[in-house]
N, C-alpha and C. Protein backbone atom coordinates (compact mmCIF):
# COMPACT_ATOMS: atom_id res chain seq x y z
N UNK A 1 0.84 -1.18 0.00
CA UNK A 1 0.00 0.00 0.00
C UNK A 1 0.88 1.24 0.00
N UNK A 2 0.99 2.64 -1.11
CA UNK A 2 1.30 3.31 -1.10
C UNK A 2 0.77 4.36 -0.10
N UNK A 3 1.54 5.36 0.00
CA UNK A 3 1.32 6.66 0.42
C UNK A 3 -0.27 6.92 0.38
N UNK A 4 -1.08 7.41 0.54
CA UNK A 4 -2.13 7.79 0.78
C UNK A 4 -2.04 9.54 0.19
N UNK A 5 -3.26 10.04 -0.63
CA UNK A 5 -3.52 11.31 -1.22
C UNK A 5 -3.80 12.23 -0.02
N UNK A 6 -3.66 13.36 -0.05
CA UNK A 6 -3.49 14.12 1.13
C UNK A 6 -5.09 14.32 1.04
N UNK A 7 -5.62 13.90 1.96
CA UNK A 7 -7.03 14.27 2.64
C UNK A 7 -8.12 12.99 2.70
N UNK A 8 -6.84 12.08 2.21
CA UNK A 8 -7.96 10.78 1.65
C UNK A 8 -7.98 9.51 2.77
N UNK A 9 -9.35 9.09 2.85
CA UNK A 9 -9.79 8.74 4.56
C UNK A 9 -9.35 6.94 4.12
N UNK A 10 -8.88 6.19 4.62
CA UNK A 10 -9.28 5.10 4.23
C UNK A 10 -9.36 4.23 5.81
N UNK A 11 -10.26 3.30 5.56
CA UNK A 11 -10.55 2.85 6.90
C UNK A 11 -9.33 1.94 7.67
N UNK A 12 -8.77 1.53 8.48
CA UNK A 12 -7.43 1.40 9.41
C UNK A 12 -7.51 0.13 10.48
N UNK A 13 -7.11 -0.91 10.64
CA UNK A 13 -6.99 -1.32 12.20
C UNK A 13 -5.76 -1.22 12.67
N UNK A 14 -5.73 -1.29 14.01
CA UNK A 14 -4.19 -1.53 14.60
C UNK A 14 -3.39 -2.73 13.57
N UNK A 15 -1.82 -1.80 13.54
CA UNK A 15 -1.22 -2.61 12.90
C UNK A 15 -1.13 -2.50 11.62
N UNK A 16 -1.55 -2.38 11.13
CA UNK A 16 -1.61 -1.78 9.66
C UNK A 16 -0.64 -0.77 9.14
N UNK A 17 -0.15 -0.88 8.16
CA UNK A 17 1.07 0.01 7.90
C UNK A 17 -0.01 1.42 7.05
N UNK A 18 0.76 2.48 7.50
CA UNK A 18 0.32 3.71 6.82
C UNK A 18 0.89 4.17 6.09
N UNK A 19 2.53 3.89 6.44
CA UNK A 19 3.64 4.44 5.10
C UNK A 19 4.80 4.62 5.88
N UNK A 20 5.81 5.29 5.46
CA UNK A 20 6.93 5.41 6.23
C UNK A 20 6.96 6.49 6.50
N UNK A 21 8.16 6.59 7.91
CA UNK A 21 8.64 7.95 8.79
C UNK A 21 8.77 8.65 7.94
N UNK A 22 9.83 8.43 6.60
CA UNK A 22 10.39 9.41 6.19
C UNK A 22 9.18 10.28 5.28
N UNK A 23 8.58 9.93 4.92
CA UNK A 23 7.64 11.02 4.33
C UNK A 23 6.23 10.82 5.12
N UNK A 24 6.48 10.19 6.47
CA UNK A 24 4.58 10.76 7.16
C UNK A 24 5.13 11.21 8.53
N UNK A 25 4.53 11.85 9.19
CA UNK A 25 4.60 11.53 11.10
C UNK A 25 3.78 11.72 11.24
N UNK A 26 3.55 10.64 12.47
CA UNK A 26 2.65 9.83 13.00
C UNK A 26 1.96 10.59 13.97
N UNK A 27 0.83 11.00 14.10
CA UNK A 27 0.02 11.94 14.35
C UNK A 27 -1.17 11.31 15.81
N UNK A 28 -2.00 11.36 16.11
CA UNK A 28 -2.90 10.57 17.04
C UNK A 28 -3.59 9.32 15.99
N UNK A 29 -3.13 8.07 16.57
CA UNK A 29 -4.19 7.18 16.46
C UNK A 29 -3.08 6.35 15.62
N UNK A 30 -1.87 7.10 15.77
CA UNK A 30 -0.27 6.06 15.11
C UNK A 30 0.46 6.18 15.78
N UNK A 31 1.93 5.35 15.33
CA UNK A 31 3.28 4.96 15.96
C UNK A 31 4.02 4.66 14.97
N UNK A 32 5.22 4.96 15.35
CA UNK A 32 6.69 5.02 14.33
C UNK A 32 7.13 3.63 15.02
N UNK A 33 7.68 2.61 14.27
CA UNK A 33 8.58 1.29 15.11
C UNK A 33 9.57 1.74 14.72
N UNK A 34 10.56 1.61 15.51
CA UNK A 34 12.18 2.13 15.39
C UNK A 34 12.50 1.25 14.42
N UNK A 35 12.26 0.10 14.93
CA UNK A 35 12.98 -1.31 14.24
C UNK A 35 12.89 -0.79 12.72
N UNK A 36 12.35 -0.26 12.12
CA UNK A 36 11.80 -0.07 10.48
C UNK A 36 11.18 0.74 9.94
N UNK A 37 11.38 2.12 11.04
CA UNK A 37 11.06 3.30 10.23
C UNK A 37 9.58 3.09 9.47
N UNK A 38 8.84 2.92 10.11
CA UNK A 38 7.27 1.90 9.08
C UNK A 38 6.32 2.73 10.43
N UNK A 39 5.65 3.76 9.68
CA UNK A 39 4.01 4.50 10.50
C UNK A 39 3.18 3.02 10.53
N UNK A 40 2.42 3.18 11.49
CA UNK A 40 1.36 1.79 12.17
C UNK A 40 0.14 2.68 12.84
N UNK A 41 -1.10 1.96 12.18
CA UNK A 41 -2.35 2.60 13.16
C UNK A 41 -2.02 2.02 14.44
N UNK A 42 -2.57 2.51 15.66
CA UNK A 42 -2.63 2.13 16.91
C UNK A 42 -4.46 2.04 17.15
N UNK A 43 -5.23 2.33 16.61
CA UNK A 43 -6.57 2.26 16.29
C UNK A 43 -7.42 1.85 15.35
N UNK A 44 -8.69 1.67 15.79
CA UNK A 44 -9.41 1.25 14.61
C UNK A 44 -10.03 2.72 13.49
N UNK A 45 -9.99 3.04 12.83
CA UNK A 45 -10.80 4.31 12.74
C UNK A 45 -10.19 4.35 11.00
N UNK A 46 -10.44 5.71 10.17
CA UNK A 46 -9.88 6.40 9.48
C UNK A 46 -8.95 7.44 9.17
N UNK A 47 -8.12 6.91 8.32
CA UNK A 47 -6.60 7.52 7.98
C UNK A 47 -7.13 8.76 7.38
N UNK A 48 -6.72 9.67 8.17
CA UNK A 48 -6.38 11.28 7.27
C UNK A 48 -5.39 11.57 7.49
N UNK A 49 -4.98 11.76 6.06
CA UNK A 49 -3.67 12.45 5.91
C UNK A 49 -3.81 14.13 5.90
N UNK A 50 -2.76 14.85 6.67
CA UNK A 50 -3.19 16.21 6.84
C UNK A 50 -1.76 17.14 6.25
N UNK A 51 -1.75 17.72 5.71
CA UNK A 51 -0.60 18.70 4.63
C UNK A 51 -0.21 19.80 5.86
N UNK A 52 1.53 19.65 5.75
CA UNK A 52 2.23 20.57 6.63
C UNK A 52 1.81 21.74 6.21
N UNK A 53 1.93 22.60 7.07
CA UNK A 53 1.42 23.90 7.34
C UNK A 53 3.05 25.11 6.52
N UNK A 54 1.97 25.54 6.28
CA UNK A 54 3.17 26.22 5.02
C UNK A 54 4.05 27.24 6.14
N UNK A 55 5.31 27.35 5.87
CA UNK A 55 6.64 27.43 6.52
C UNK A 55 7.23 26.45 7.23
N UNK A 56 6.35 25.63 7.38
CA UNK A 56 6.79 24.47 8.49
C UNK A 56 8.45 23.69 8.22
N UNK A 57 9.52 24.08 9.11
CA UNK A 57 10.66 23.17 8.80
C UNK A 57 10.26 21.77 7.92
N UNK A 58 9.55 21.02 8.76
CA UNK A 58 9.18 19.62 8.33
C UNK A 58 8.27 19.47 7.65
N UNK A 59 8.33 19.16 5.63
CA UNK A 59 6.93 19.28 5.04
C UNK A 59 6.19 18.16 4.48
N UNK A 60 6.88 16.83 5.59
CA UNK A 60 5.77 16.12 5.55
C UNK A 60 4.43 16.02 6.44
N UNK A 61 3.72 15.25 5.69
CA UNK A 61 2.15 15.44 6.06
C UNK A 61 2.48 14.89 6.91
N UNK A 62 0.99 14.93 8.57
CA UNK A 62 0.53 14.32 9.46
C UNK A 62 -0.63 13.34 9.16
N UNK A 63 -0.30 12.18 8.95
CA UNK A 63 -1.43 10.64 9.41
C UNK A 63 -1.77 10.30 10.60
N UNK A 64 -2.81 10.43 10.73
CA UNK A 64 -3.81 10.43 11.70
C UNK A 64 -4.65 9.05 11.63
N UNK A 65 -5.25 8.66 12.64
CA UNK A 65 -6.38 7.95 12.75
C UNK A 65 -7.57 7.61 13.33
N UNK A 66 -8.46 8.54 12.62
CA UNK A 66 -9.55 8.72 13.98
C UNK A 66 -10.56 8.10 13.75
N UNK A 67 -10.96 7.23 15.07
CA UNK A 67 -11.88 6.69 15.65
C UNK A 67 -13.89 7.39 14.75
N UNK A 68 -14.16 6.58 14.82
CA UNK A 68 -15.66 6.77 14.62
C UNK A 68 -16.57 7.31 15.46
N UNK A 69 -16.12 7.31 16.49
CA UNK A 69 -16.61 8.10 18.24
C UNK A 69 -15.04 8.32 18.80
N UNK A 70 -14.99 9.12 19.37
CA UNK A 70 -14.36 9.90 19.88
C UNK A 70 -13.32 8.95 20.79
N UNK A 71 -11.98 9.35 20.50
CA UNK A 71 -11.44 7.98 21.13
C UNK A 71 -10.46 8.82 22.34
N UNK A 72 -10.34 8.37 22.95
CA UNK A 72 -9.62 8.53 24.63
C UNK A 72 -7.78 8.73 24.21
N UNK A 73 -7.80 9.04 25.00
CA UNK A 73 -5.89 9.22 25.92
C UNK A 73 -5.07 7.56 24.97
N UNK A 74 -4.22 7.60 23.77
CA UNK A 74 -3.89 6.60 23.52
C UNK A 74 -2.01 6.42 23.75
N UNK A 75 -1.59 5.69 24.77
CA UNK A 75 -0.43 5.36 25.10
C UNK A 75 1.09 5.16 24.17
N UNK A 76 2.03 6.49 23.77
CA UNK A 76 2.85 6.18 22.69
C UNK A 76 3.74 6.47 23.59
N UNK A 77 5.44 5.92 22.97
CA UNK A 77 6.56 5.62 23.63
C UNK A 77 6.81 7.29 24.03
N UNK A 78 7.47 7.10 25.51
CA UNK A 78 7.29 8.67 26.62
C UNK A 78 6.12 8.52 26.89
N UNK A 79 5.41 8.41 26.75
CA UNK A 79 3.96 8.58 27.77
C UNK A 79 4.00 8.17 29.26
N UNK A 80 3.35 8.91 30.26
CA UNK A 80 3.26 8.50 31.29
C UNK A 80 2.37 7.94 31.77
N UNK A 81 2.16 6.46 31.87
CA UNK A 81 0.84 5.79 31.89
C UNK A 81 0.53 5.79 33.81
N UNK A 82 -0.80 5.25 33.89
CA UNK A 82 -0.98 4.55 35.46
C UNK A 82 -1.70 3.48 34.77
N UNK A 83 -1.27 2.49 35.64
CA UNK A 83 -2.07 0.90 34.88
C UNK A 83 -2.08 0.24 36.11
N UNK A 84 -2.86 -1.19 35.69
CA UNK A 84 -3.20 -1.83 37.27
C UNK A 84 -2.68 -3.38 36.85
N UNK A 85 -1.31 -3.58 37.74
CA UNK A 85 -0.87 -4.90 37.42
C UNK A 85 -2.00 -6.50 37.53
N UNK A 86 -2.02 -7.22 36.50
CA UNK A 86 -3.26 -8.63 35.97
C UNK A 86 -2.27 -9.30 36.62
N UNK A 87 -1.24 -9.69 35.94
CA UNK A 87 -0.40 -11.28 36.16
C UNK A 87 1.11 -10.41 36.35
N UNK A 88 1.60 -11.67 36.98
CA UNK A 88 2.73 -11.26 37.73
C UNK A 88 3.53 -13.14 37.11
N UNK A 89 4.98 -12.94 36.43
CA UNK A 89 5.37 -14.01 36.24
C UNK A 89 7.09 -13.90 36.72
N UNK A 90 7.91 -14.95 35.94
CA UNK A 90 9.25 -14.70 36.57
C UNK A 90 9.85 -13.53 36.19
N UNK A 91 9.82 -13.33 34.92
CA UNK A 91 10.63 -12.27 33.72
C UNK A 91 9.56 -11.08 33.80
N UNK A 92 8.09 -11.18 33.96
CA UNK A 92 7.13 -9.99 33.40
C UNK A 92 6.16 -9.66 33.68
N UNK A 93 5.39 -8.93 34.10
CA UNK A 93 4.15 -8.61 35.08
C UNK A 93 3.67 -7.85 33.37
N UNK A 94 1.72 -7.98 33.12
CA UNK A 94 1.20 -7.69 32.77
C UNK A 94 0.15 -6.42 33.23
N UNK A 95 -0.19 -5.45 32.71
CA UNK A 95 -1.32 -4.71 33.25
C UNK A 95 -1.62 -3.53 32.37
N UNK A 96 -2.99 -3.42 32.88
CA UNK A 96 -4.13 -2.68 32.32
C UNK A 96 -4.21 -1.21 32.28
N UNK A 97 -3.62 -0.74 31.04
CA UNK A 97 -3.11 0.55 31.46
C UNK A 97 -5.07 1.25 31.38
N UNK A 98 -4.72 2.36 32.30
CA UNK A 98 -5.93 3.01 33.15
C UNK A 98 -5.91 4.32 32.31
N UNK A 99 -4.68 4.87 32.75
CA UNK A 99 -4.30 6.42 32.26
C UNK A 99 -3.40 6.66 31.01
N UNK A 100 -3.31 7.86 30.45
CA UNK A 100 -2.36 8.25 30.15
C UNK A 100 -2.26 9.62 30.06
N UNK A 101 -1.19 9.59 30.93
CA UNK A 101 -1.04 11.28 31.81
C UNK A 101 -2.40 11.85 32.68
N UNK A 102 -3.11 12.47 32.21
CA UNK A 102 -4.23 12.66 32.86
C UNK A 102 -5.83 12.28 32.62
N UNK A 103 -5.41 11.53 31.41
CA UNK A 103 -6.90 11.36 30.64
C UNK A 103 -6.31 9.90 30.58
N UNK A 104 -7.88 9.54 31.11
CA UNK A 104 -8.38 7.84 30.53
C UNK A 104 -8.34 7.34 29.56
N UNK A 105 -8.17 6.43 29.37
CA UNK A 105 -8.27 5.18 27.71
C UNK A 105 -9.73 4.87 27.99
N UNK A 106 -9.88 4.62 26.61
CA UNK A 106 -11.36 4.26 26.19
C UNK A 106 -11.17 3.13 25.65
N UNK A 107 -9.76 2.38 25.06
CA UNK A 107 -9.51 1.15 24.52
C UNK A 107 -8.76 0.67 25.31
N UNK A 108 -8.94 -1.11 25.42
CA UNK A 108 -7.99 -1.56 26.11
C UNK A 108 -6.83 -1.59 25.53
N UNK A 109 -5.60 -1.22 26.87
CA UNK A 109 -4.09 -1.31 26.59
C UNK A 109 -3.54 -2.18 27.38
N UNK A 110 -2.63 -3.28 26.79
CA UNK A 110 -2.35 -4.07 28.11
C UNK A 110 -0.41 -3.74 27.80
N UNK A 111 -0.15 -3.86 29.05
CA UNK A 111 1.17 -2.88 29.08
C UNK A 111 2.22 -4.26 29.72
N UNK A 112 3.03 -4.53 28.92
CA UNK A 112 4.43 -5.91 30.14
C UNK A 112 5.29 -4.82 30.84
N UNK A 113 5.45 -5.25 31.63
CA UNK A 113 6.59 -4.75 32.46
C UNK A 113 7.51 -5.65 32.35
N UNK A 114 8.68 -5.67 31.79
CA UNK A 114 9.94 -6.29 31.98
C UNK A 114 10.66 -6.48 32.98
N UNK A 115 11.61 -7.29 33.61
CA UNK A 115 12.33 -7.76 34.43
C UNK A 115 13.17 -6.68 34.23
N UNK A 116 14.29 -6.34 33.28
CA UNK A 116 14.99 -5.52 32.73
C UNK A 116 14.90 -4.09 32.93
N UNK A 117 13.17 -3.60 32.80
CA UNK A 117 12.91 -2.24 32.91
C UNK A 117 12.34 -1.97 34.16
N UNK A 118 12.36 -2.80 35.59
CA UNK A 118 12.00 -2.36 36.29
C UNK A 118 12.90 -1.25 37.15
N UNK A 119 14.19 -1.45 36.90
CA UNK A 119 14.76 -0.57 37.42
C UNK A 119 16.25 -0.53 37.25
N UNK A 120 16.76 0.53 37.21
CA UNK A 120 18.46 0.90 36.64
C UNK A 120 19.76 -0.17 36.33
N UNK A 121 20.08 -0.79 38.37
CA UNK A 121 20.98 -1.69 38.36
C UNK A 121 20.18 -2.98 38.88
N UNK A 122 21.55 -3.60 38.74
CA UNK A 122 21.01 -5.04 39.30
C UNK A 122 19.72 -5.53 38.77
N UNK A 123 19.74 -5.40 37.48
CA UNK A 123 18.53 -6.07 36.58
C UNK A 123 18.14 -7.35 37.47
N UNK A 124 19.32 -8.40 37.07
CA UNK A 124 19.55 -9.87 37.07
C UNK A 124 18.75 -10.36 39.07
N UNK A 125 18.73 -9.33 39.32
CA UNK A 125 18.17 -9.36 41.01
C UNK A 125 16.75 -9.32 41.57
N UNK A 126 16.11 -8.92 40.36
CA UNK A 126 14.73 -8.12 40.33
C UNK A 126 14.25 -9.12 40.72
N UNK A 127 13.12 -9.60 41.99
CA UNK A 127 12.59 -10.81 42.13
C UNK A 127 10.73 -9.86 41.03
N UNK A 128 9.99 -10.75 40.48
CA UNK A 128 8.75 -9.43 39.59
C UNK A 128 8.11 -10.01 40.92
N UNK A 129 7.88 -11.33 41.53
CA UNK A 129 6.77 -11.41 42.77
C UNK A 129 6.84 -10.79 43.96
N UNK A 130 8.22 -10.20 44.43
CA UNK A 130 8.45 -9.88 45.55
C UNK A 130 8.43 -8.19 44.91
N UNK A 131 8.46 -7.48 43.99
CA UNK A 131 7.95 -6.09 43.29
C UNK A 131 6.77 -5.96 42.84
N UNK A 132 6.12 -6.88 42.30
CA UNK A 132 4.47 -6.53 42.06
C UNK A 132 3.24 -7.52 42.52
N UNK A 133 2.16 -7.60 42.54
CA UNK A 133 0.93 -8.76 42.89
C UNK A 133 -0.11 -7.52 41.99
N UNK A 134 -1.13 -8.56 41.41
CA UNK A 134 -1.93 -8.20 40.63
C UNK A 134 -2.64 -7.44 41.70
N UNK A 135 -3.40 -6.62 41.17
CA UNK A 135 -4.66 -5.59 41.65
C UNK A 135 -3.48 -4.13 42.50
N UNK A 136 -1.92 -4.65 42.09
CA UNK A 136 -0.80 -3.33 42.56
C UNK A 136 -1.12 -2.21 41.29
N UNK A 137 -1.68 -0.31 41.76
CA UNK A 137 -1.41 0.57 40.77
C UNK A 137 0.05 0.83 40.32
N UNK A 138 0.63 0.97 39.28
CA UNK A 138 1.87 1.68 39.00
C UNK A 138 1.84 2.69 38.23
N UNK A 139 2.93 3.39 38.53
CA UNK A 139 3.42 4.40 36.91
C UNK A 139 4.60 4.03 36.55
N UNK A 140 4.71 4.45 35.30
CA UNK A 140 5.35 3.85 33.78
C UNK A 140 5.47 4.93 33.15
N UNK A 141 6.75 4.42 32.52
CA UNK A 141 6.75 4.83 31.18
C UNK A 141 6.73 4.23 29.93
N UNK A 142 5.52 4.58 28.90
CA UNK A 142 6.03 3.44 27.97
C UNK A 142 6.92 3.96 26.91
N UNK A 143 8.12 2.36 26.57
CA UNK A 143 9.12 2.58 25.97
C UNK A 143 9.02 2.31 24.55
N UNK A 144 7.79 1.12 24.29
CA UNK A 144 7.72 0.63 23.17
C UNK A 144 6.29 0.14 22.64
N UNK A 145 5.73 0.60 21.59
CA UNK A 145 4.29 0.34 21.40
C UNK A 145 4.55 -1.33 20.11
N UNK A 146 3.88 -1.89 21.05
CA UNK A 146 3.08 -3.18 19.26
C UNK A 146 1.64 -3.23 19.37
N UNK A 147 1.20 -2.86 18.13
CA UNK A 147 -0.38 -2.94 17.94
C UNK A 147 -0.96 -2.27 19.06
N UNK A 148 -1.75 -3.05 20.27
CA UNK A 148 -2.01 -2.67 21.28
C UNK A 148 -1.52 -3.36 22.56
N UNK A 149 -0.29 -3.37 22.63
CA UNK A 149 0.12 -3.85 23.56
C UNK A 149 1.26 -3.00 23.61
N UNK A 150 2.20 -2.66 24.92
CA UNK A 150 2.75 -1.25 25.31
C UNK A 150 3.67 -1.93 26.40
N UNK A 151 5.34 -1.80 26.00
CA UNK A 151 5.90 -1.71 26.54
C UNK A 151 6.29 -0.80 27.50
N UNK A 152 6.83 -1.18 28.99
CA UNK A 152 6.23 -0.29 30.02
C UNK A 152 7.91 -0.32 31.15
N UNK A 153 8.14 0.75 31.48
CA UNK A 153 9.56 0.63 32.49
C UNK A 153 8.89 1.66 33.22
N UNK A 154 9.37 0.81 34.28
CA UNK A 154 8.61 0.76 36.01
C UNK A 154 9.86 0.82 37.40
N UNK A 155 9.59 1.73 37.82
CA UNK A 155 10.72 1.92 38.66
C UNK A 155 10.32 1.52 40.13
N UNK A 156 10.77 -0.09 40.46
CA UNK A 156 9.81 -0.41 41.74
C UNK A 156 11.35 -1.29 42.88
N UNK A 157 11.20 -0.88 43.85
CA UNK A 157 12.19 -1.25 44.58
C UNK A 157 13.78 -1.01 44.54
């Protein structure tokens, strides 16, 4: 799938490629993967492409993807989430992100917490059962978006 005509809606799910970094940025309702420079809906909705604003340093367009009803607070890498830890395993605790920054999600986000990202040193030490139990709130940051699922570093103990 090419580039998309500037104003032209086409319908989207998570995951779906929109085009690349180098000629889109990723606007609400997308995400850039590092791994491959490749724009991705993060929603279900329609792609508008929107034309840089004349002087603008950067004159590629903004891809967007908006929801059919009005869609909530959606979690991209830097965001500051609050989520509520589900499962708790050796390597990775799962949970339900709640917030992001100050506004609610309207879609579910389920966020891992890594062994790795819970905190600076002494990775290899991290016990995740003796740092989290399900129904624990945290804050996060997420580091890495797939589809709808949201990598999350958690600074606990």
């Amino acid at each position: 799938m090419g580039m998309a005509e500037v104003g032209e809606k086409d319908l989207v799910t998570p995951g779906e490629v929109l085009g690349k970094a180098s000629e889109l940025i990723p606007g609400r309702g997308a995400y850039v993967a590092p791994h491959n420079n490749t724009v991705y809906a993060s929603l279900t909705g329609r792609r508008v492409i929107i034309p840089p604003s004349l002087g603008s340093p950067d004159q590629r367009p903004v891809v967007e993807v908006t929801g059919h009803k009005a869609h909530g607070a959606v979690p991209e890498p830097g965001s500051i989430v609050i989520a509520r830890v589900t499962k708790v395993m050796a390597r990775l605790a799962s949970a339900d992100i709640l917030c992001v920054g100050s506004k609610s999600v309207r879609e579910k986000f389920t966020g891992i917490i890594r062994q790795q990202d819970v905190r600076a040193t002494e990775i290899d030490k991290v016990d995740m059962h003796s740092s989290f139990r399900p129904g624990d709130i945290v804050k996060a940051v997420v580091v890495q978006q797939w589809f709808q699922l949201v990598g999350l570093r958690c600074n606990a103990h």
